[in-house]
N, C-alpha and C. Protein backbone atom coordinates (compact mmCIF):
# COMPACT_ATOMS: atom_id res chain seq x y z
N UNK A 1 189.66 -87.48 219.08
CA UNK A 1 190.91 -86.85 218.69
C UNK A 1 190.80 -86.37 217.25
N UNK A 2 191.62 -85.30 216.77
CA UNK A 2 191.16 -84.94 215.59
C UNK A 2 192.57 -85.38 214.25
N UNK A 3 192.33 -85.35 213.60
CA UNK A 3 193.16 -86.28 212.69
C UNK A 3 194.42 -85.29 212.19
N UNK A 4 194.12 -84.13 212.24
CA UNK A 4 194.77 -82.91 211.73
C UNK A 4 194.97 -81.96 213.12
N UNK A 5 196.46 -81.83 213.73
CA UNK A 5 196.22 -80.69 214.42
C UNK A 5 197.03 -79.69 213.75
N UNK A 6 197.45 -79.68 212.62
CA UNK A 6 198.32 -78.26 212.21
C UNK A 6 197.67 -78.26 210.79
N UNK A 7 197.42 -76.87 210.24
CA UNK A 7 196.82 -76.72 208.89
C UNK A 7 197.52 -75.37 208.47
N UNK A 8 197.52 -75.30 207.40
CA UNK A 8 197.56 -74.26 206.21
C UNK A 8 196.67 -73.40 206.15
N UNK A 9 196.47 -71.88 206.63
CA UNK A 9 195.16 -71.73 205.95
C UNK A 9 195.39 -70.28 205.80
N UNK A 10 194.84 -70.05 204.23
CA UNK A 10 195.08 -68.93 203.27
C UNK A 10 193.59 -68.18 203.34
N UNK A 11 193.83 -66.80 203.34
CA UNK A 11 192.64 -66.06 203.40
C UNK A 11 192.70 -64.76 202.88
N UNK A 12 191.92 -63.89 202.73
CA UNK A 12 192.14 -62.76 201.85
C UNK A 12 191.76 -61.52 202.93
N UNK A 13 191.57 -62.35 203.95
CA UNK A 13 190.60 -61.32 204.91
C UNK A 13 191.73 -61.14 205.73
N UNK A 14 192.19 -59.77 206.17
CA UNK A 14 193.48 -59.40 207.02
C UNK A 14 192.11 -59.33 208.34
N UNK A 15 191.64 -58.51 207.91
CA UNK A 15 190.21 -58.75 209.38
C UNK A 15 190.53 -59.93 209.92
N UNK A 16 189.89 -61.34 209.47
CA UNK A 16 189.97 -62.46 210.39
C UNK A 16 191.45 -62.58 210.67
N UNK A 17 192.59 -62.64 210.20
CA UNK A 17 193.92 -63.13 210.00
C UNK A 17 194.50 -62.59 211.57
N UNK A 18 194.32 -61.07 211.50
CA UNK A 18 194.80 -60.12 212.32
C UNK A 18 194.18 -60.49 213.68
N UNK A 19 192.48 -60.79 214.02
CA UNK A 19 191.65 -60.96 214.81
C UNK A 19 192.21 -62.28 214.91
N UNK A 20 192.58 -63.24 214.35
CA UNK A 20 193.28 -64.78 215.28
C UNK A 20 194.23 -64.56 215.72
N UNK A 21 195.33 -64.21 215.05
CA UNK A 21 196.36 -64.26 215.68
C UNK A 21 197.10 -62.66 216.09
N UNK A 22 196.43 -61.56 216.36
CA UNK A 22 196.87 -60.45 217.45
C UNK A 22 195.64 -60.43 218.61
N UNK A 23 194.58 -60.00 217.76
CA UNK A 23 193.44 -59.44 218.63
C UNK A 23 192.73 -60.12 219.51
N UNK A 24 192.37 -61.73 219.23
CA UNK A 24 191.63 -62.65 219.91
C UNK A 24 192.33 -62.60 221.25
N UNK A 25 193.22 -62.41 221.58
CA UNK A 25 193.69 -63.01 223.05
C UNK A 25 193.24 -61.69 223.96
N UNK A 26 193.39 -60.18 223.74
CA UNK A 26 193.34 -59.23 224.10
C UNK A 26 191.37 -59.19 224.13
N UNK A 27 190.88 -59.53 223.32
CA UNK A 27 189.26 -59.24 222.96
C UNK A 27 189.16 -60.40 224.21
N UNK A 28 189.48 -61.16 224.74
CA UNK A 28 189.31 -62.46 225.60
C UNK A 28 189.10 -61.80 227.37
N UNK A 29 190.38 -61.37 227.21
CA UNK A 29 191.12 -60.67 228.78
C UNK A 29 190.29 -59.62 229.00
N UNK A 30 189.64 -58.60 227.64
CA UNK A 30 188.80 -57.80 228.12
C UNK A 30 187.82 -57.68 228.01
N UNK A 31 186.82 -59.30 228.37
CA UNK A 31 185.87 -59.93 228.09
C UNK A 31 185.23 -59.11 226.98
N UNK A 32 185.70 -59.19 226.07
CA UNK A 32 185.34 -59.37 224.32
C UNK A 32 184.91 -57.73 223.97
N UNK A 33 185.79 -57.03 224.52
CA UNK A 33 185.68 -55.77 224.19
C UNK A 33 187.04 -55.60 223.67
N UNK A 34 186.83 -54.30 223.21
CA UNK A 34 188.23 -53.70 222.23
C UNK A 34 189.04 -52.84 222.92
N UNK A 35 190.36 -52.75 222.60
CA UNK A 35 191.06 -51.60 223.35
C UNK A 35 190.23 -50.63 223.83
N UNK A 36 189.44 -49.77 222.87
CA UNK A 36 189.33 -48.76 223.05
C UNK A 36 187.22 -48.51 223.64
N UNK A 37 187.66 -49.96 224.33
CA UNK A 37 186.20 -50.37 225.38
C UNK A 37 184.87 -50.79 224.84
N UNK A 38 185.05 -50.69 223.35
CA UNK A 38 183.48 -51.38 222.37
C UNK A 38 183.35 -52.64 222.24
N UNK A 39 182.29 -53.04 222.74
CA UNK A 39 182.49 -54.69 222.27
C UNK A 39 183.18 -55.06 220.52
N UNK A 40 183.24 -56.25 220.96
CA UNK A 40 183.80 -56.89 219.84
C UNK A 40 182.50 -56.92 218.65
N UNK A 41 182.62 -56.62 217.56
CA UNK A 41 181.49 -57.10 216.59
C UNK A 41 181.91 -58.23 215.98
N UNK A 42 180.65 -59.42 215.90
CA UNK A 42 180.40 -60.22 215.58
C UNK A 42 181.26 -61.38 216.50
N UNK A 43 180.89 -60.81 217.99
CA UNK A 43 181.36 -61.43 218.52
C UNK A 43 181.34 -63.24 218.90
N UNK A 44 179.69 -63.73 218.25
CA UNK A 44 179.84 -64.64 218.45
C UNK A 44 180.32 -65.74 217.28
N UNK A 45 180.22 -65.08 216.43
CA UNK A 45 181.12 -65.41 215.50
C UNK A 45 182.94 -65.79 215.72
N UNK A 46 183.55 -64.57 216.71
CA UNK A 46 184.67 -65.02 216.62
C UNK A 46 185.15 -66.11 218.06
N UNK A 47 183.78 -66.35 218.50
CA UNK A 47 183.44 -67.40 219.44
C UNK A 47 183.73 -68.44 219.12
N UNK A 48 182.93 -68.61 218.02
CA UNK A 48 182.78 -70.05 217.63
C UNK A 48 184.24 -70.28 216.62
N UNK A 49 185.05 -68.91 216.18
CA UNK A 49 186.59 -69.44 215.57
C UNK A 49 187.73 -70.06 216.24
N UNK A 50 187.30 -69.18 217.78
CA UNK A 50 188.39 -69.82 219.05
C UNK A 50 187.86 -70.86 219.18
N UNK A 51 186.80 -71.33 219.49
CA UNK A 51 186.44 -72.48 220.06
C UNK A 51 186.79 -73.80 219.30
N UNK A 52 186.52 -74.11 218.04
CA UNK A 52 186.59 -74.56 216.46
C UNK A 52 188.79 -74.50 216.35
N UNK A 53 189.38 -73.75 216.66
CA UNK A 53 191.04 -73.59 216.63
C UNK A 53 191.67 -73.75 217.70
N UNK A 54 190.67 -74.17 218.63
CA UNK A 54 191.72 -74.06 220.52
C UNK A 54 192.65 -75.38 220.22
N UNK A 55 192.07 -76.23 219.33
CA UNK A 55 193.35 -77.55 219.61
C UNK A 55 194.47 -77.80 217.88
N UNK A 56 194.29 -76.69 217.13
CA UNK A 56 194.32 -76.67 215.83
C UNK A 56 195.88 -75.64 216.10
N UNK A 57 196.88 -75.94 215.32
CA UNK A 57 197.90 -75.18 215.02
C UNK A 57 197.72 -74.68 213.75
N UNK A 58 197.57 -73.39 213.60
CA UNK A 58 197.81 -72.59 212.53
C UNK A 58 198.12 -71.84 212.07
N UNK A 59 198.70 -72.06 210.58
CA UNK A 59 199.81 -71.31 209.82
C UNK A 59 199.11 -70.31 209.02
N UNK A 60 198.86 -68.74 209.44
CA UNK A 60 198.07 -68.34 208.57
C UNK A 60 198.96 -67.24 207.10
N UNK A 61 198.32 -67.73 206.37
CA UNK A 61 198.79 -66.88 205.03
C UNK A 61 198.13 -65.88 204.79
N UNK A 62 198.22 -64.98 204.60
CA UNK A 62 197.00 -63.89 203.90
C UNK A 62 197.46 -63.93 202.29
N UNK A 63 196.39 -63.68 201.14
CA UNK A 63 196.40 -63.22 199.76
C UNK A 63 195.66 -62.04 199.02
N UNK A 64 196.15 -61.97 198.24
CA UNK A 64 195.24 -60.60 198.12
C UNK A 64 194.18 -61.11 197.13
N UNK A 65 193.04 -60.70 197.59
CA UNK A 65 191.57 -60.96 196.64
C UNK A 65 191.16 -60.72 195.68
N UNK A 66 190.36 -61.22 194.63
CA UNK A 66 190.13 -60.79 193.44
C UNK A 66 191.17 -60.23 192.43
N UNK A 67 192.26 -61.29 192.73
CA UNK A 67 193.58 -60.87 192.07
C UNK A 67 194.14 -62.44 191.02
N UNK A 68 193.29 -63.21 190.75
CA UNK A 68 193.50 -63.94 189.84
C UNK A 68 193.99 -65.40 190.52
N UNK A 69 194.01 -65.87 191.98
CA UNK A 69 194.21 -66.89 193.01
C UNK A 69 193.02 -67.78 192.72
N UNK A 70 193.95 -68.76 192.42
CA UNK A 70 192.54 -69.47 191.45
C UNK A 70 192.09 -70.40 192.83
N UNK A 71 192.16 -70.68 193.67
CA UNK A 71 191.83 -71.12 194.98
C UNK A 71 190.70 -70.41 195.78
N UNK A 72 191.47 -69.14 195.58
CA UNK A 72 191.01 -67.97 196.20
C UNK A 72 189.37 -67.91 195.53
N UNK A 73 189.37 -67.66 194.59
CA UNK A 73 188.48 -67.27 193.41
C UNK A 73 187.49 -68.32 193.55
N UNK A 74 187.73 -69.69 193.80
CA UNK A 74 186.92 -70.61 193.99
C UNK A 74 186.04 -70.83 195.35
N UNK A 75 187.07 -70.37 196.35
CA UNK A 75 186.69 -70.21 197.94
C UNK A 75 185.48 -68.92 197.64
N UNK A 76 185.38 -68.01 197.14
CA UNK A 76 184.80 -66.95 196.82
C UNK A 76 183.49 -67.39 195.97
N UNK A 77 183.17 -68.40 195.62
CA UNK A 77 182.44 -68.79 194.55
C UNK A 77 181.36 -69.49 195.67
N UNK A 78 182.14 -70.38 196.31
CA UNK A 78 181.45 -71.42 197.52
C UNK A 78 180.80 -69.92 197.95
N UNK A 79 181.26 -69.45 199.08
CA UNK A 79 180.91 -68.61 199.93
C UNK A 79 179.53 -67.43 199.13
N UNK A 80 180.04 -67.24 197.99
CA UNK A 80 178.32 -66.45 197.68
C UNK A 80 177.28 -67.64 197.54
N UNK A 81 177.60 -68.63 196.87
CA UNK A 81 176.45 -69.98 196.70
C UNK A 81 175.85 -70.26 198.21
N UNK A 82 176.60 -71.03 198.89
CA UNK A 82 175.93 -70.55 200.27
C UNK A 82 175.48 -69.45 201.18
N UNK A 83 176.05 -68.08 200.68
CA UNK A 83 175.43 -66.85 201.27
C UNK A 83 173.76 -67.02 200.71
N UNK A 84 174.21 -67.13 199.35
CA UNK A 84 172.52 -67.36 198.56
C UNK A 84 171.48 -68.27 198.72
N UNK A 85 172.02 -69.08 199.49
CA UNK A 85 170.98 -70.46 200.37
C UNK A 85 170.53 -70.06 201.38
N UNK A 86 171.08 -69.21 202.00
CA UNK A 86 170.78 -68.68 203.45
C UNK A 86 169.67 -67.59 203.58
N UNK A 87 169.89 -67.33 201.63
CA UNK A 87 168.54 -66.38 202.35
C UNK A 87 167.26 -66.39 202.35
C-alpha cells in the first residue's frame, strides 16, 4: 500500500500537465495515438506516468519557468545534474 495517495504537484511543463489530465485518457482509447491519428511521442514515457499515478490522486499546479520559483529553479538544477549523468 502506498503511504501517500493524494499529492501536490507543481510543474512548469503545460505539455505533461495537459497530457495527464486531458490527453492521457483519449491517447489510451486510441491505443496511444492522437486525435489527429499520429502516435503519441514519447510514448513510453507517458506509460510509465499512468502506470506510476493509476492509484495516486493528483492536484496539478502549473508555474511559469525560469521566473524566479525558487522550488522551481531547484527542480531545474536536479534535472540537468542528472540529464548530465546520463550521458
Amino acid at each position: 500500500a502506498r503511504r501517500h495517495s493524494e499529492i501536490e504537484l507543481h510543474t512548469d511543463s503545460q505539455y505533461v500537465k495537459n497530457g495527464m489530465q486531458s490527453w492521457m485518457k483519449n491517447w489510451k482509447k486510441n491505443n496511444w495515438h492522437t486525435a489527429d491519428k499520429k502516435p503519441v511521442k514519447n510514448q513510453d514515457l507517458w506509460m510509465q506516468l499512468d502506470e506510476l499515478s493509476g492509484a495516486i490522486k493528483i492536484h496539478w499546479h502549473w508555474v511559469r519557468g525560469h521566473n524566479g520559483n525558487e522550488m522551481n529553479e531547484r527542480c531545474d538544477e536536479l534535472a540537468r545534474t542528472a540529464a548530465e549523468k546520463l550521458k
